[in-house]
Protein backbone atom coordinates (compact mmCIF):
# COMPACT_ATOMS: atom_id res chain seq x y z
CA UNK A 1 37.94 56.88 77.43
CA UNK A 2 41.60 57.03 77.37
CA UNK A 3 43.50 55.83 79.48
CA UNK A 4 46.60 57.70 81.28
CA UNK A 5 49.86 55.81 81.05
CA UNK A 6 52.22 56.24 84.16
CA UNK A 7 55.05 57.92 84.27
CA UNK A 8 57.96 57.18 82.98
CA UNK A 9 60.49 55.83 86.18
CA UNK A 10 63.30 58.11 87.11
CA UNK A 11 61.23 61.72 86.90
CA UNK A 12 60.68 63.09 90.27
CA UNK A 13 58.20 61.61 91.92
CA UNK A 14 55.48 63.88 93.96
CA UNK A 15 56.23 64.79 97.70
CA UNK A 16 54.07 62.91 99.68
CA UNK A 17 50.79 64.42 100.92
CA UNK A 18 51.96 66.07 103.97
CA UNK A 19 54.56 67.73 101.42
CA UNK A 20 57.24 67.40 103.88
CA UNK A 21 60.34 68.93 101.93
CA UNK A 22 63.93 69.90 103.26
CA UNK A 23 63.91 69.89 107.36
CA UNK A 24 64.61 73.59 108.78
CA UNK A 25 64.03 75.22 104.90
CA UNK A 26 60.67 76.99 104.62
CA UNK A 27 59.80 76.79 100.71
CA UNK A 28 58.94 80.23 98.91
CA UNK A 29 55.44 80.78 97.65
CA UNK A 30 55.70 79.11 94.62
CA UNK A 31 58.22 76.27 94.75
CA UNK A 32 57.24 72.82 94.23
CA UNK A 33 58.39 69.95 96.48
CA UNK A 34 59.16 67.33 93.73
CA UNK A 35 60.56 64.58 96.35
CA UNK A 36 63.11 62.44 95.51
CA UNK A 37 64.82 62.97 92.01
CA UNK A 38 66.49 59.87 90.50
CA UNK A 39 70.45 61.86 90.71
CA UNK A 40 72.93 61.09 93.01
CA UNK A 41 76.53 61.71 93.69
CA UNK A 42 79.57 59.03 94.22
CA UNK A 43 82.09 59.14 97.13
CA UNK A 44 84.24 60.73 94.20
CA UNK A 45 82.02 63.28 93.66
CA UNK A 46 80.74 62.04 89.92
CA UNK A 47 77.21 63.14 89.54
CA UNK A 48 74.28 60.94 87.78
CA UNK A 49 71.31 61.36 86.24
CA UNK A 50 69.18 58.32 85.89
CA UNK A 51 72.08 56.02 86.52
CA UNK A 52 74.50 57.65 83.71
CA UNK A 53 77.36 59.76 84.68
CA UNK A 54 76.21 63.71 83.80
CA UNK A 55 79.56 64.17 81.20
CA UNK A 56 79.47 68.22 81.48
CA UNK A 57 81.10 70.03 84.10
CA UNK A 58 79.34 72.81 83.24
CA UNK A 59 76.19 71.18 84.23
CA UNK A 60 77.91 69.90 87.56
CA UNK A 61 78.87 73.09 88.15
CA UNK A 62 75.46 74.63 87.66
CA UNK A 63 73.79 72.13 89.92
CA UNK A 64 76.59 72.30 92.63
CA UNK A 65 75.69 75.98 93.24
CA UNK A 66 71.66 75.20 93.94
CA UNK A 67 72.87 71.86 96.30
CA UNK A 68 72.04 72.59 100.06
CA UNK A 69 72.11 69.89 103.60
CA UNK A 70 68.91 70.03 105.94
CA UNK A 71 68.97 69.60 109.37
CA UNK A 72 68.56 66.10 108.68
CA UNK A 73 71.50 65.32 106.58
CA UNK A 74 70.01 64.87 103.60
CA UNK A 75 70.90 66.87 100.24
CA UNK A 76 68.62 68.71 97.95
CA UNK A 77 68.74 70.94 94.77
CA UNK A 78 66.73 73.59 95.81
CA UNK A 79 66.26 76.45 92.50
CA UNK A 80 63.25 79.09 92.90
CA UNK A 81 60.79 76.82 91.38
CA UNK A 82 61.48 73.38 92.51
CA UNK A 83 62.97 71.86 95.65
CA UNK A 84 64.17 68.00 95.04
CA UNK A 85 65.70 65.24 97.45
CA UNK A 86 68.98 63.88 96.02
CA UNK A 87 71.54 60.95 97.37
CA UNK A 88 74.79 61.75 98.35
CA UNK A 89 77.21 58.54 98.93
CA UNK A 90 79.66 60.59 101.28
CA UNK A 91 80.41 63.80 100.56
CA UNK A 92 79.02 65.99 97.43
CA UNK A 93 82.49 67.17 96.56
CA UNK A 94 86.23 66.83 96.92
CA UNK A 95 89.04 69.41 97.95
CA UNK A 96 91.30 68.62 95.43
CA UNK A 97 93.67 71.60 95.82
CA UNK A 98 95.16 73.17 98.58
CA UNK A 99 96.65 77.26 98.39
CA UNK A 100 98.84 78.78 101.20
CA UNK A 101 99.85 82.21 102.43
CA UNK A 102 102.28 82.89 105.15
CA UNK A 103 102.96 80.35 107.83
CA UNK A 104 101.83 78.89 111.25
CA UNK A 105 98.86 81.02 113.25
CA UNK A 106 99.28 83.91 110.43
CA UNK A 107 98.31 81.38 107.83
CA UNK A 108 95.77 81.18 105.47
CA UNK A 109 94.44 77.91 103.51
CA UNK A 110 92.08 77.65 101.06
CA UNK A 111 91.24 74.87 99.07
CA UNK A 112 89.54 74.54 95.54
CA UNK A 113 87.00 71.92 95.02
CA UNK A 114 86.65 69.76 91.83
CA UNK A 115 83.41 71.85 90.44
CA UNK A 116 86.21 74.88 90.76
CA UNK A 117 84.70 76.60 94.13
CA UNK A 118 87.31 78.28 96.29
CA UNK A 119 86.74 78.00 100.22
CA UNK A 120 88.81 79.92 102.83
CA UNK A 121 89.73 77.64 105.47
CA UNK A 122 88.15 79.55 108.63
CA UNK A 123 85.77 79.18 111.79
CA UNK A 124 82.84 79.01 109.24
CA UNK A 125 84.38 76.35 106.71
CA UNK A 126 86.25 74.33 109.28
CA UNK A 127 88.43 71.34 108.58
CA UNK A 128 86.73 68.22 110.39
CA UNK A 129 88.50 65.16 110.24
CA UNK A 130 86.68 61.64 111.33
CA UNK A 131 88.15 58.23 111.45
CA UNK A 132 86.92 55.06 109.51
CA UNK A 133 85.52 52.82 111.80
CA UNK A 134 86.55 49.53 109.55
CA UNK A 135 90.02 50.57 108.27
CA UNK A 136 91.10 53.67 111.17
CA UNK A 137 91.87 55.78 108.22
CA UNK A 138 91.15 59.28 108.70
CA UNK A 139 88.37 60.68 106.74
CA UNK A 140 88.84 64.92 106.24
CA UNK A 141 86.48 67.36 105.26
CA UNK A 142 86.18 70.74 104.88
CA UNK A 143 82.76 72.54 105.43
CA UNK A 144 80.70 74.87 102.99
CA UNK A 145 78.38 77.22 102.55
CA UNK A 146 74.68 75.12 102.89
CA UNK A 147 75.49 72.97 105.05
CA UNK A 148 77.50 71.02 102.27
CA UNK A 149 81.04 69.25 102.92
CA UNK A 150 83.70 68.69 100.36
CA UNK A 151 85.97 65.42 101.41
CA UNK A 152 89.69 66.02 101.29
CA UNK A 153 91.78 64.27 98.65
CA UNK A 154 94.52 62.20 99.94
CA UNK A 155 97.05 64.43 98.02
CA UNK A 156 95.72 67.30 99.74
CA UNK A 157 95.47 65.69 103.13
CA UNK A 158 99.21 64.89 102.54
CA UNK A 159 100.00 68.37 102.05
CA UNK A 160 98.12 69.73 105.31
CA UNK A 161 99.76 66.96 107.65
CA UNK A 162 103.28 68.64 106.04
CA UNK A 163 102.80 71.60 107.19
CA UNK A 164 101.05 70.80 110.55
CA UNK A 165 102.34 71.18 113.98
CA UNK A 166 101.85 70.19 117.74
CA UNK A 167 99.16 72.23 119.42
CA UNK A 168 97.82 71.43 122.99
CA UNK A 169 94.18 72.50 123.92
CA UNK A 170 92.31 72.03 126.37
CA UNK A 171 95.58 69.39 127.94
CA UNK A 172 94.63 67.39 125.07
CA UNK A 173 98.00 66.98 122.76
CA UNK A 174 96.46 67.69 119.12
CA UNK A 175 98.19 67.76 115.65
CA UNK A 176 96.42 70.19 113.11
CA UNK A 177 96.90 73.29 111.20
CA UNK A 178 95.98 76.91 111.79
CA UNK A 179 94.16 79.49 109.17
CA UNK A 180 92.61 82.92 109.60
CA UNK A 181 93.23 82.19 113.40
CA UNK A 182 91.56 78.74 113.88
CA UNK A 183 93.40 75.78 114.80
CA UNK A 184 92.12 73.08 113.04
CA UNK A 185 92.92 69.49 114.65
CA UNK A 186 94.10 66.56 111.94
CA UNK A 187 94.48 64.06 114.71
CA UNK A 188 95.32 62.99 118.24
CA UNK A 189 98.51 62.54 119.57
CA UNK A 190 98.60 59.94 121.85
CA UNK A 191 100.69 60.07 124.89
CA UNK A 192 102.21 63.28 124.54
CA UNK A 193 100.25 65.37 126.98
């Protein structure tokens, strides 16, 4: 009798038996749960496949559209077969461009990610910004469809903090932007209430 050899490391592995796949996603009759899949992305957004950087964008690209967040923070391709668990070190993509029209509360942002997606800067893709606990650097993001965030580059940052202003809210002093009629806060401004 012959014997089965296992399988090679770095395919997906099975879900385990209670076939628990992404939390608040219901799977369609059909898709597999294939667990964890041996990809992940960097904090600069560089995706890889077994450990090797995946070299075309148009891969990337085709990935990054099938990439959604659960309810518990963790990241999966999900396609209309197969539903797999990936790691994320910070956020899946970056905002490496920023595009304006018009100025203060009648102005609109949008921002282009590096796998070329376009997001409007609005209550539904908000600008977040949170604050390194080891360094106090601010850490921004901007929100996307599926839960997804794309970090902001420090170059784009730059450019929102330029054309920011003073805003107080709720008698808290904030410094932000505003697009499609959201104010988005950048930071605090301390003692200036």
């Amino acid at each position: 009798m012959r014997k089965h050899a296992d399988p090679p490391t770095g395919l997906s592995q099975p879900a385990d038996k209670s076939g628990a796949g992404p939390k608040g996603y219901t799977p369609r009759q059909g898709q597999v749960i294939c667990g964890n899949l041996d990809m992940r992305i960097d904090r600069n957004g560089v995706w890889y496949y077994r450990g090797s950087p995946i070299g075309r964008k148009e891969l990337v690209r085709l990935f990054s559209t099938v990439l959604r967040r659960d309810d518990a923070g963790d990241y999966w391709l999900i396609t209309p077969a197969e539903i797999g668990r990936i790691e994320v070190e910070d956020a899946p993509f970056l905002a490496v461009e920023l595009a304006r029209q018009g100025a203060g509360r009648d102005q609109a942002l949008s921002l282009r990610t590096n796998v070329g997606k376009i997001v409007a800067v609005d209550a539904d893709h908000p600008i977040r910004v949170d604050v390194v606990a080891s360094t106090g650097e601010p850490a921004p993001y901007v929100v996307l469809d599926g839960g997804v965030e794309a970090r902001l580059t420090r170059s784009v940052y730059y450019e929102l903090v330029d054309i920011g202003h003073r805003q107080i809210l709720g008698g808290e002093s904030l410094f932000g932007v505003w697009s499609n009629g959201a104010f988005f806060a950048l930071g605090r401004l301390e003692g200036d209430a």
